[in-house]
Protein backbone atom coordinates (compact mmCIF):
# COMPACT_ATOMS: atom_id res chain seq x y z
CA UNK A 1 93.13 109.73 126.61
CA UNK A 2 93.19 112.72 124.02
CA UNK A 3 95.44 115.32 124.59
CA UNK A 4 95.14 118.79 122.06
CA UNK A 5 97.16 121.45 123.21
CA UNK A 6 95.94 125.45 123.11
CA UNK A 7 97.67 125.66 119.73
CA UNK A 8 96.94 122.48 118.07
CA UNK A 9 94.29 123.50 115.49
CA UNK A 10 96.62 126.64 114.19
CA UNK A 11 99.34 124.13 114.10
CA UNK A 12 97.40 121.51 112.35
CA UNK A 13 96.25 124.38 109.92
CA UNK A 14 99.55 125.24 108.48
CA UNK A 15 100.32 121.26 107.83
CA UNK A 16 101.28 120.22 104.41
CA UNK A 17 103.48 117.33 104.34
CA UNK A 18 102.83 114.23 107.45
CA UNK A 19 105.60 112.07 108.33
CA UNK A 20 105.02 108.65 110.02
CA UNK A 21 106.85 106.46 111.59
CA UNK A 22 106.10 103.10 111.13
CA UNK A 23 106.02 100.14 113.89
CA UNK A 24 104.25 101.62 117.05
CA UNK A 25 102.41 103.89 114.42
CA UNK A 26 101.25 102.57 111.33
CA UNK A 27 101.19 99.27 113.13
CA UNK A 28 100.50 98.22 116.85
CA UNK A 29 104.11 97.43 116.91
CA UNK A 30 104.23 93.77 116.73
CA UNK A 31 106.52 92.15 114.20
CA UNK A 32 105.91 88.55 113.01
CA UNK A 33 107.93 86.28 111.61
CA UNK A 34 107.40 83.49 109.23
CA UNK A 35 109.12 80.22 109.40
CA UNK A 36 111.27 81.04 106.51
CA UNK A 37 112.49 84.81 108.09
CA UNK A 38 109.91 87.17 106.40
CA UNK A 39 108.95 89.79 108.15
CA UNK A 40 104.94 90.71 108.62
CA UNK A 41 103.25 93.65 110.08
CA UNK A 42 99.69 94.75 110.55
CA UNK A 43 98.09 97.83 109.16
CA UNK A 44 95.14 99.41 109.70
CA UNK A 45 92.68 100.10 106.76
CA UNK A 46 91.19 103.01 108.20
CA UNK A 47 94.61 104.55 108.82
CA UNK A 48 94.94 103.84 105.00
CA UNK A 49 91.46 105.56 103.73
CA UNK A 50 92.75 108.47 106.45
CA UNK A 51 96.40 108.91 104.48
CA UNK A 52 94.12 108.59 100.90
CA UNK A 53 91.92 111.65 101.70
CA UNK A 54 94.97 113.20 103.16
CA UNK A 55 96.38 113.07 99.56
CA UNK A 56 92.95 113.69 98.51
CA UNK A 57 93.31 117.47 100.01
CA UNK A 58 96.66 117.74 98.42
CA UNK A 59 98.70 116.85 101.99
CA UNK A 60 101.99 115.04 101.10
CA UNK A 61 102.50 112.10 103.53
CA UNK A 62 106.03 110.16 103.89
CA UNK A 63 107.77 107.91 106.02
CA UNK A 64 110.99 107.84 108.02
CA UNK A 65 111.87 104.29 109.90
CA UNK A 66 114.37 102.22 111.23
CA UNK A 67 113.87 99.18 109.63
CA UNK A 68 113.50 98.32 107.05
CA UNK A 69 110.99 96.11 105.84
CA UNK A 70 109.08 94.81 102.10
CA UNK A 71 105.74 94.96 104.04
CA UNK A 72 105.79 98.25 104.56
CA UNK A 73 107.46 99.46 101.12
CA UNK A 74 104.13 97.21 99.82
CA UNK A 75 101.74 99.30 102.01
CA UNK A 76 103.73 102.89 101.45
CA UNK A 77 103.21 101.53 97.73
CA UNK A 78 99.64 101.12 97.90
CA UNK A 79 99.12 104.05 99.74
CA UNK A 80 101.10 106.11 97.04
CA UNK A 81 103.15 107.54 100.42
CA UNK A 82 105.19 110.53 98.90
CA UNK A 83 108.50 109.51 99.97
CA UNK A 84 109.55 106.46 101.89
CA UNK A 85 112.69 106.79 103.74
CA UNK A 86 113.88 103.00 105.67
CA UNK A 87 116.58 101.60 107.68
CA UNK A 88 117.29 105.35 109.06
CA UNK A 89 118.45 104.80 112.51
CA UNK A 90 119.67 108.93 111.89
CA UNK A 91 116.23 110.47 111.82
CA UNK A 92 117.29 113.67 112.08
CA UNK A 93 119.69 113.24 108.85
CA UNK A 94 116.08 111.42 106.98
CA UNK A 95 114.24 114.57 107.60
CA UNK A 96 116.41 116.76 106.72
CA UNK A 97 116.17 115.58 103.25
CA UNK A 98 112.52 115.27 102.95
CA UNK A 99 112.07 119.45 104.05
CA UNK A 100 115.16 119.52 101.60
CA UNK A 101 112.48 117.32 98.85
CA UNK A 102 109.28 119.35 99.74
CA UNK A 103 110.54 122.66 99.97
CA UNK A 104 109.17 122.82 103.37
CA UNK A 105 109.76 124.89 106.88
CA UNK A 106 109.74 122.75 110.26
CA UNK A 107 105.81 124.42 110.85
CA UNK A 108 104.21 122.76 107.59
CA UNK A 109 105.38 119.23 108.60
CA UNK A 110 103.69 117.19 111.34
CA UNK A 111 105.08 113.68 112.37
CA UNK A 112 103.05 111.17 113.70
CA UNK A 113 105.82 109.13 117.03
CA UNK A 114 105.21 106.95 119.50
CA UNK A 115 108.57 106.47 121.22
CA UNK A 116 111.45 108.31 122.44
CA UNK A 117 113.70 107.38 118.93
CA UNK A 118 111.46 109.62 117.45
CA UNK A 119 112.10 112.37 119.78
CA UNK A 120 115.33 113.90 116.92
CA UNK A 121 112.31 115.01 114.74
CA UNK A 122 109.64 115.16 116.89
CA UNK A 123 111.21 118.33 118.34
CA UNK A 124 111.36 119.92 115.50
CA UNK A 125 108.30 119.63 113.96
CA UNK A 126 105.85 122.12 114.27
CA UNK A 127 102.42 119.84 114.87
CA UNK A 128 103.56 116.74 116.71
CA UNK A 129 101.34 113.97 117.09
CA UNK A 130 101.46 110.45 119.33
CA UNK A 131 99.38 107.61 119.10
CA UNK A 132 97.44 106.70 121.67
CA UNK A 133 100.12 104.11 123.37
CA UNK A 134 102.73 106.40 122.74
CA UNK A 135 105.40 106.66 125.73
CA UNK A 136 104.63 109.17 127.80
CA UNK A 137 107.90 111.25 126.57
CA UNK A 138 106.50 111.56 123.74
CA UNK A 139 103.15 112.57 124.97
CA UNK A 140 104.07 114.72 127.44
CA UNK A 141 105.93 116.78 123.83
CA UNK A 142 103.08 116.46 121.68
CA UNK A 143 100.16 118.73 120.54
CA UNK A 144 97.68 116.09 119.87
CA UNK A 145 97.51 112.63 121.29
CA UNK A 146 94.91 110.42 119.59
CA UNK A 147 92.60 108.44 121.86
CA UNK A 148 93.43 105.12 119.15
CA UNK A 149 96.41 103.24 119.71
CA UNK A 150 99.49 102.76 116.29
CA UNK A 151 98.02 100.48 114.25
CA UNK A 152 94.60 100.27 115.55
CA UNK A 153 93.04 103.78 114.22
CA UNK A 154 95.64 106.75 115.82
CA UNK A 155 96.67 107.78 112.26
CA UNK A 156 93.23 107.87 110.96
CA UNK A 157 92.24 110.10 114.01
CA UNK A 158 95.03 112.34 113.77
CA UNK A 159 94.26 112.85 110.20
CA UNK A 160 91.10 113.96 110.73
CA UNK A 161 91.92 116.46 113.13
CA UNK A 162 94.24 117.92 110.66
CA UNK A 163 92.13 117.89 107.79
CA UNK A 164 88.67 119.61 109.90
CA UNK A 165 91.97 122.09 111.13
CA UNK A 166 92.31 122.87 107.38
CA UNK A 167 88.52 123.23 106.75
CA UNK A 168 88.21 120.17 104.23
CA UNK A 169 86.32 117.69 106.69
CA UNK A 170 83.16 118.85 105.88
CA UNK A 171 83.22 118.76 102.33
CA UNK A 172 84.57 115.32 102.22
CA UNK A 173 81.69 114.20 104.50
CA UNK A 174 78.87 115.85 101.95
CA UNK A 175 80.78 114.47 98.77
CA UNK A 176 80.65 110.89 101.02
CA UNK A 177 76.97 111.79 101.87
CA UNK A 178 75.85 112.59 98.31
CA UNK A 179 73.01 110.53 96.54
CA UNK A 180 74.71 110.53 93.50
CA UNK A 181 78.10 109.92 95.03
CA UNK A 182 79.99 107.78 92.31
CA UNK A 183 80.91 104.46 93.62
CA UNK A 184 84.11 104.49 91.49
CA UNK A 185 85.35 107.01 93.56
CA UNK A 186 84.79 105.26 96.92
CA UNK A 187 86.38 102.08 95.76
CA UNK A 188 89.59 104.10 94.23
CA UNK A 189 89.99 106.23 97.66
CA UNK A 190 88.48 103.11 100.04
CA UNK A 191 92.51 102.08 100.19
């Protein structure tokens, strides 16, 4: 069930750089592996077209995780994710360097958890989000929870809430809606 807090939208509004963790968020947290050890994960596309128009509005996105993992350096790839920070098991340490990177203050940076390892940064942050299945934690800390579940939509959600904070939703919904809307575009931003 969606949660927005009384200050949600002004937090969301000052947001210029998202941080994600990965499984539980940018997946639904399953890992697979194949018979010969490699690892696979599951990501969502409309998470991906969500990050895309993120960048689109000039909103850095990066990534601070555990494990590490070729999968997702292949999707933060594809994505062109700002920064990709894996096999941090000291989050705290990881984000200090990315405000140190973006030149940013704990308010512009929102980061996207779903379980209590997240918590170091969570804290700090000054828009927290949860997915849907986050622990409750987590929830209980955050300022928006998406309705969506990691992996299956949360990101894409919590995306848009930021970017209608910001005022941009609108005019990426007329550009979308536009008869003479170049295809070109959609297939370099459909991601």
């Amino acid at each position: 069930m969606m949660k927005i807090s009384g200050d949600a939208l002004d937090r969301a509004k000052k947001v210029k750089l998202i941080i994600f963790d990965v499984d539980g968020v940018l997946t639904d947290g399953g890992i697979y592996h194949g018979a010969n050890g490699e690892l696979f994960k599951s990501f969502h596309c409309r998470d991906g077209f969500g990050i895309t128009l993120a960048h689109s509005c000039g909103i850095k996105t990066a990534i601070i995780t555990g494990r590490k993992s070729q999968m997702t350096a292949y999707r933060a790839d594809e994505l062109k994710i700002s920064a990709v920070l894996q096999g941090q098991m000291n989050k705290r340490a990881a984000y200090k360097k990315l405000k140190e990177q973006f030149g940013l203050s704990d308010e512009e940076i929102c980061y996207v958890a779903d379980d209590v390892v997240d918590l170091p940064v969570f804290v700090q942050v000054g828009f927290r989000a949860a997915v849907g299945d986050a622990s409750e934690d987590v929830k209980e800390r955050a300022h928006f929870v998406a309705n969506d579940f990691g992996g299956r939509g949360a990101v894409r959600e919590i995306i848009e809430f930021i970017l209608k904070a910001k005022g941009f939703w609108q005019g990426i919904i007329e550009r979308y809606s536009a008869p003479e809307f170049d295809d070109k575009e959609l297939t370099a931003l459909n991601q």
